[in-house]
N, C-alpha and C. Protein backbone atom coordinates (compact mmCIF):
# COMPACT_ATOMS: atom_id res chain seq x y z
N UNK A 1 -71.58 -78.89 -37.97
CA UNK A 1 -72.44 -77.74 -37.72
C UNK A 1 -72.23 -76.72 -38.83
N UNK A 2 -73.67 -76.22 -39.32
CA UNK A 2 -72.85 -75.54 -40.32
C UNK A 2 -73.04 -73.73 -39.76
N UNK A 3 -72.51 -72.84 -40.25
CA UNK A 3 -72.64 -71.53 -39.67
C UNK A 3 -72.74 -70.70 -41.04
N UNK A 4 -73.81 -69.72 -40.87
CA UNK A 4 -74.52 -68.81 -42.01
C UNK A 4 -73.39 -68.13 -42.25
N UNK A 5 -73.18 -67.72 -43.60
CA UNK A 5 -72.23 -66.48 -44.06
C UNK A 5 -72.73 -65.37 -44.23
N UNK A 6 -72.38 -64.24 -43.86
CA UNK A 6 -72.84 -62.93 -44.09
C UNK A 6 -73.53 -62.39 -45.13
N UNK A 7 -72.90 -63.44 -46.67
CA UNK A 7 -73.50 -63.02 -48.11
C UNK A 7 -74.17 -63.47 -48.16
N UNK A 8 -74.88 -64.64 -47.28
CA UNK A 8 -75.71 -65.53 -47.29
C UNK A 8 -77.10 -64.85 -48.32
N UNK A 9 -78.27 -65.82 -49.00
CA UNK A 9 -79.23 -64.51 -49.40
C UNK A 9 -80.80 -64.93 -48.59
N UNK A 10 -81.62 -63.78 -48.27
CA UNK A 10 -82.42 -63.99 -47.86
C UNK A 10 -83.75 -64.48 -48.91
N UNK A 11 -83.83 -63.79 -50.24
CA UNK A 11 -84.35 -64.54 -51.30
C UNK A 11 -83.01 -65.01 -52.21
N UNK A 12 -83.33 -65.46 -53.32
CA UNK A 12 -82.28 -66.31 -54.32
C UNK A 12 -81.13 -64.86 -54.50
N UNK A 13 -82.02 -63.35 -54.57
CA UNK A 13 -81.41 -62.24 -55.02
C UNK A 13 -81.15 -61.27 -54.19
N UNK A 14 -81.08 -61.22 -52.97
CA UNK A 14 -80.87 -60.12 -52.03
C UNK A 14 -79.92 -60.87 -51.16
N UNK A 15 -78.44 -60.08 -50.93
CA UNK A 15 -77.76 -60.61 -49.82
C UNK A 15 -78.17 -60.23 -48.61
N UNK A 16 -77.91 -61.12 -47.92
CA UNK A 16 -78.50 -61.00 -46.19
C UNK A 16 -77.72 -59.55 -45.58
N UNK A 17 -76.39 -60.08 -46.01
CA UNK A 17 -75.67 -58.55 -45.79
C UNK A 17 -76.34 -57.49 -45.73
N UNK A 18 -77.28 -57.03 -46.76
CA UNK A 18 -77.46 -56.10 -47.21
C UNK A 18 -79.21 -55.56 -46.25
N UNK A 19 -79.32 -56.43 -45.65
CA UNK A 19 -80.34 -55.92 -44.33
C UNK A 19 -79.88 -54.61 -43.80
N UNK A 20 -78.86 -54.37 -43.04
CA UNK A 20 -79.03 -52.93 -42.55
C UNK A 20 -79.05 -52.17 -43.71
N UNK A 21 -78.86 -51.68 -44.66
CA UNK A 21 -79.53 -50.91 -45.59
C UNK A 21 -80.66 -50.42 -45.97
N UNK A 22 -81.63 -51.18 -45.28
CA UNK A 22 -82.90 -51.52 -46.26
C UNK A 22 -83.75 -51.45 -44.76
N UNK A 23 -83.80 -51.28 -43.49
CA UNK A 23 -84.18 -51.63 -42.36
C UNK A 23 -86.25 -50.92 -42.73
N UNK A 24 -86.11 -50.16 -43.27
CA UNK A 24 -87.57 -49.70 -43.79
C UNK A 24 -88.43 -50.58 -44.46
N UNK A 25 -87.41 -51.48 -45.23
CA UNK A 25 -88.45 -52.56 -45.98
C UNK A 25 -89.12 -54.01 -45.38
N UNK A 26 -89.55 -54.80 -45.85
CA UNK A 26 -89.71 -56.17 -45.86
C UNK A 26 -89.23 -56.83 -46.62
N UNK A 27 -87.60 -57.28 -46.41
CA UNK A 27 -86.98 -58.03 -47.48
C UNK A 27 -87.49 -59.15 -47.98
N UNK A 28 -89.17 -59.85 -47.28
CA UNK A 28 -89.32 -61.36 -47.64
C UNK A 28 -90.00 -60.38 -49.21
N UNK A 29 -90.41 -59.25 -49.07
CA UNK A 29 -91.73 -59.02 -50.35
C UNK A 29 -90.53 -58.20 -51.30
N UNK A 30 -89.32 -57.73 -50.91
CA UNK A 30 -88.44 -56.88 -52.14
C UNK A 30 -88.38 -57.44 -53.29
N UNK A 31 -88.57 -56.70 -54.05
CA UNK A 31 -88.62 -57.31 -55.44
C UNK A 31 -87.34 -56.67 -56.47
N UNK A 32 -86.03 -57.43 -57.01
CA UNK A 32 -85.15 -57.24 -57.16
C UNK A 32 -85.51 -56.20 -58.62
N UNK A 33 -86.16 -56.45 -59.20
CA UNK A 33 -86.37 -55.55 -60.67
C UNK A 33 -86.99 -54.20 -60.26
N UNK A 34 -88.33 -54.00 -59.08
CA UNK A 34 -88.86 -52.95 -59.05
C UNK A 34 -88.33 -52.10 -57.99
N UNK A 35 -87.45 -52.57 -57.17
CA UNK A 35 -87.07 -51.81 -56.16
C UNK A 35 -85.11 -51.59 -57.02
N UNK A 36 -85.06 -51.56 -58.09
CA UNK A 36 -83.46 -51.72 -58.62
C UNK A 36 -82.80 -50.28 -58.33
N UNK A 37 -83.72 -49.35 -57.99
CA UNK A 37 -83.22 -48.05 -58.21
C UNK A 37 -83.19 -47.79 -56.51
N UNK A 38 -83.21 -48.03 -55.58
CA UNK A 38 -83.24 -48.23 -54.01
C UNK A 38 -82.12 -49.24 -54.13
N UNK A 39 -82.12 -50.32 -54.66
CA UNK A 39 -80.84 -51.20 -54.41
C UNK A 39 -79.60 -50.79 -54.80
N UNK A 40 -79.62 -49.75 -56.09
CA UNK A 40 -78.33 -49.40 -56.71
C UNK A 40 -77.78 -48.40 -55.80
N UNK A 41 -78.50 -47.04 -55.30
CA UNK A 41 -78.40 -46.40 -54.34
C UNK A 41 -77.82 -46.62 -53.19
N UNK A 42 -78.56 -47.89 -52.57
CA UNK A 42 -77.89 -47.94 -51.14
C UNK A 42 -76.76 -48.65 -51.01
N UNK A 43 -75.90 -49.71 -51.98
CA UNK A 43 -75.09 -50.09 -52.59
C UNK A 43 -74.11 -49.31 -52.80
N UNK A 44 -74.21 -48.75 -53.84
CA UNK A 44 -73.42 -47.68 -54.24
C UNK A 44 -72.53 -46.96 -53.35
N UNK A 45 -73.85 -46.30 -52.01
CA UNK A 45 -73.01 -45.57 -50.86
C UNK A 45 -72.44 -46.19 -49.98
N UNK A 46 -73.41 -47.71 -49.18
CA UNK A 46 -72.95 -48.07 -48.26
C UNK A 46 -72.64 -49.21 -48.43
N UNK A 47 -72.18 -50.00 -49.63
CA UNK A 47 -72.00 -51.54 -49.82
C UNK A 47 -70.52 -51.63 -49.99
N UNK A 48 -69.57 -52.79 -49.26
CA UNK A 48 -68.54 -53.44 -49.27
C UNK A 48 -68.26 -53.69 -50.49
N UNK A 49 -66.63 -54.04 -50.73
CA UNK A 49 -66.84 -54.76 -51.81
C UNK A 49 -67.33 -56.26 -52.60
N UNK A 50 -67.61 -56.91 -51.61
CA UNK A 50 -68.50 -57.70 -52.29
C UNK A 50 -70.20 -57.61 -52.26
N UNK A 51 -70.64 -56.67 -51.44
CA UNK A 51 -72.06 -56.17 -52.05
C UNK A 51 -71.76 -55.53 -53.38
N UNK A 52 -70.79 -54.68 -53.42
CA UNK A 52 -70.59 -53.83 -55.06
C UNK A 52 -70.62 -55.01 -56.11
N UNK A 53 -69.41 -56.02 -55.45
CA UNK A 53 -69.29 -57.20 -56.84
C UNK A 53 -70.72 -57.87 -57.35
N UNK A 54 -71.87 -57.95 -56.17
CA UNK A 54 -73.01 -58.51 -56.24
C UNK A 54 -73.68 -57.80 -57.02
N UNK A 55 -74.06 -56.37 -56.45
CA UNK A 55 -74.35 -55.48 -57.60
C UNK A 55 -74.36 -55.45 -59.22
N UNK A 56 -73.15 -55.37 -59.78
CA UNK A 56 -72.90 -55.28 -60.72
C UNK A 56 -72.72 -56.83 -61.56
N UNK A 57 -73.06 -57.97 -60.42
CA UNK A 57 -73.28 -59.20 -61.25
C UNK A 57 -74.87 -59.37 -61.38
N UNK A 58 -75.96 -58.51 -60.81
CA UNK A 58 -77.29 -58.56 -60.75
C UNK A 58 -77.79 -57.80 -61.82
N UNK A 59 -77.08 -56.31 -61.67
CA UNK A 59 -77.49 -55.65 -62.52
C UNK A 59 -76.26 -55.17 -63.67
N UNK A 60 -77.02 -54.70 -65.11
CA UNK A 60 -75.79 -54.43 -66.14
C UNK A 60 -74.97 -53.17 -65.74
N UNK A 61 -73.84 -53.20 -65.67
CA UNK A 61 -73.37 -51.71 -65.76
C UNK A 61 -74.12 -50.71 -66.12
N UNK A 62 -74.66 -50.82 -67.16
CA UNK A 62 -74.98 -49.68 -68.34
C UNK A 62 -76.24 -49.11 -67.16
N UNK A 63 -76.86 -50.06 -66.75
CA UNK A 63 -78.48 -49.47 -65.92
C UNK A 63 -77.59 -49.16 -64.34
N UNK A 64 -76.58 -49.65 -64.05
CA UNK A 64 -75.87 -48.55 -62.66
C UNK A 64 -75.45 -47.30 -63.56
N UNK A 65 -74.90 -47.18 -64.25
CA UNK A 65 -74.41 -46.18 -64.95
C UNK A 65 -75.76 -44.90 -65.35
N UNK A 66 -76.74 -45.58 -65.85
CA UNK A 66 -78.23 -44.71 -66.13
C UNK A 66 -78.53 -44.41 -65.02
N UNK A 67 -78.45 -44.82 -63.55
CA UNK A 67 -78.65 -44.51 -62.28
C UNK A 67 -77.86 -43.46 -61.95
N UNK A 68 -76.73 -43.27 -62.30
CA UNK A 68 -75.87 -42.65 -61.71
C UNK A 68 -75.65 -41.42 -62.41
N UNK A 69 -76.09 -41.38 -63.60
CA UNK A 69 -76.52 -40.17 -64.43
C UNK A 69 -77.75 -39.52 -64.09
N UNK A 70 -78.55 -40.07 -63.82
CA UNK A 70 -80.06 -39.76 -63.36
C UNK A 70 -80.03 -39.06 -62.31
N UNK A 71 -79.49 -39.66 -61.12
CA UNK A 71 -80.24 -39.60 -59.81
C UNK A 71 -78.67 -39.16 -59.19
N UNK A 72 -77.45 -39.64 -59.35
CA UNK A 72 -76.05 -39.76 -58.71
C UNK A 72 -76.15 -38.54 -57.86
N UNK A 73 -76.29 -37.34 -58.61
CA UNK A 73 -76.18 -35.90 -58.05
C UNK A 73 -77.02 -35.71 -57.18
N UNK A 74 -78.49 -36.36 -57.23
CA UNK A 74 -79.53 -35.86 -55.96
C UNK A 74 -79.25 -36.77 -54.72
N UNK A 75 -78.42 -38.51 -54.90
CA UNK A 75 -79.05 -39.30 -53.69
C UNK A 75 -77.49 -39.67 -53.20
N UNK A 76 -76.35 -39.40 -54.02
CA UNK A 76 -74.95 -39.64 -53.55
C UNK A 76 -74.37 -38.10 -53.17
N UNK A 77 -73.65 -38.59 -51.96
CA UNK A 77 -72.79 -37.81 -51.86
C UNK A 77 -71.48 -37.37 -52.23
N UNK A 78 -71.00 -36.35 -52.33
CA UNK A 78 -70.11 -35.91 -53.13
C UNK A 78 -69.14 -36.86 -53.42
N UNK A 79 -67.88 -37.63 -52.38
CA UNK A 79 -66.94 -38.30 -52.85
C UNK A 79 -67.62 -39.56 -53.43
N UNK A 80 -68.79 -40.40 -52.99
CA UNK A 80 -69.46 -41.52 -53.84
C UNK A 80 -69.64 -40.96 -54.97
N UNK A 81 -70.59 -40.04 -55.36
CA UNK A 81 -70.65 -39.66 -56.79
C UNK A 81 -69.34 -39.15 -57.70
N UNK A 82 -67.97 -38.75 -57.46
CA UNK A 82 -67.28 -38.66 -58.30
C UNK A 82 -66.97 -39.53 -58.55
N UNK A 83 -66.23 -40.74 -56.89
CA UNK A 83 -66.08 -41.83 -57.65
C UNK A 83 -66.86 -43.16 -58.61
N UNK A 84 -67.82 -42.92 -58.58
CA UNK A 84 -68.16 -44.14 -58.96
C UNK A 84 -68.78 -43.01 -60.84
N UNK A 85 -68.75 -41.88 -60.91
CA UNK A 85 -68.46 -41.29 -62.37
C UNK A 85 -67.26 -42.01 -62.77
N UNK A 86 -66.17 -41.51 -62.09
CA UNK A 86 -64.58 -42.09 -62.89
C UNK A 86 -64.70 -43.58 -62.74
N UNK A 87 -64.98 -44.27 -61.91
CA UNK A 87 -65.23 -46.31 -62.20
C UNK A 87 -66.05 -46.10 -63.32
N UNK A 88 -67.46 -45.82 -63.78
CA UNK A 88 -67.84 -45.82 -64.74
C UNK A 88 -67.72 -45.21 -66.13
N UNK A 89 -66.71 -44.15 -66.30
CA UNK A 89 -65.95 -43.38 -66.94
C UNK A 89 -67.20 -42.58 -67.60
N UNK A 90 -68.25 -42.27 -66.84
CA UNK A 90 -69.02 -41.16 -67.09
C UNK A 90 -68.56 -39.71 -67.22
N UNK A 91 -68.87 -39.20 -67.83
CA UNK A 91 -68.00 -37.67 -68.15
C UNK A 91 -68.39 -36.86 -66.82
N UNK A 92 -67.44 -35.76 -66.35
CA UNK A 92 -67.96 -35.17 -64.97
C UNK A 92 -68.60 -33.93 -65.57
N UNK A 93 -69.63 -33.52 -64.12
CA UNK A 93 -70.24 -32.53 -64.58
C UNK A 93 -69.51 -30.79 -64.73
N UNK A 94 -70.12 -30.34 -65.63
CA UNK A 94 -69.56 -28.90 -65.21
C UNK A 94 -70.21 -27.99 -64.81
């Protein structure tokens, strides 16, 4: 018998995991390139560490990092956004 794993994916690129995150969408139509800035986001705040490891094997650092310069301050909250400045060794703000 076999039994589903949690990381399991619902397309080739979205972990199944990662359903309660996303409960607004239709994960059969998400599209991993145009929705990247909703995926890095909800990741970022509410993903385990192996959603994070998934993350950052999907997408390059450098474009979480452009996310997190961009947007970090309006859509993270305070302790997510410092830390994931110092993981990315983005300079902090003053």
């Amino acid at each position: 018998m076999k039994t589903e794993n949690k990381t399991t994916t619902l397309k080739p690129e979205i972990l199944a995991s990662l359903t309660p995150f996303f409960q607004e969408y239709d994960l059969t139509r998400f599209d991993l390139q145009h929705s990247a800035s909703t995926i890095i986001e909800r990741v970022l705040q509410y993903g385990s560490r192996v959603e994070v490891r998934w993350l950052f094997q999907v997408y390059p650092q450098k474009q979480i990092a452009d996310w997190v310069r961009q947007w970090g301050e309006y859509a993270l909250p305070e302790p997510h956004l410092s830390f994931w400045e110092l993981v990315l060794g983005l300079p902090e703000k003053t």
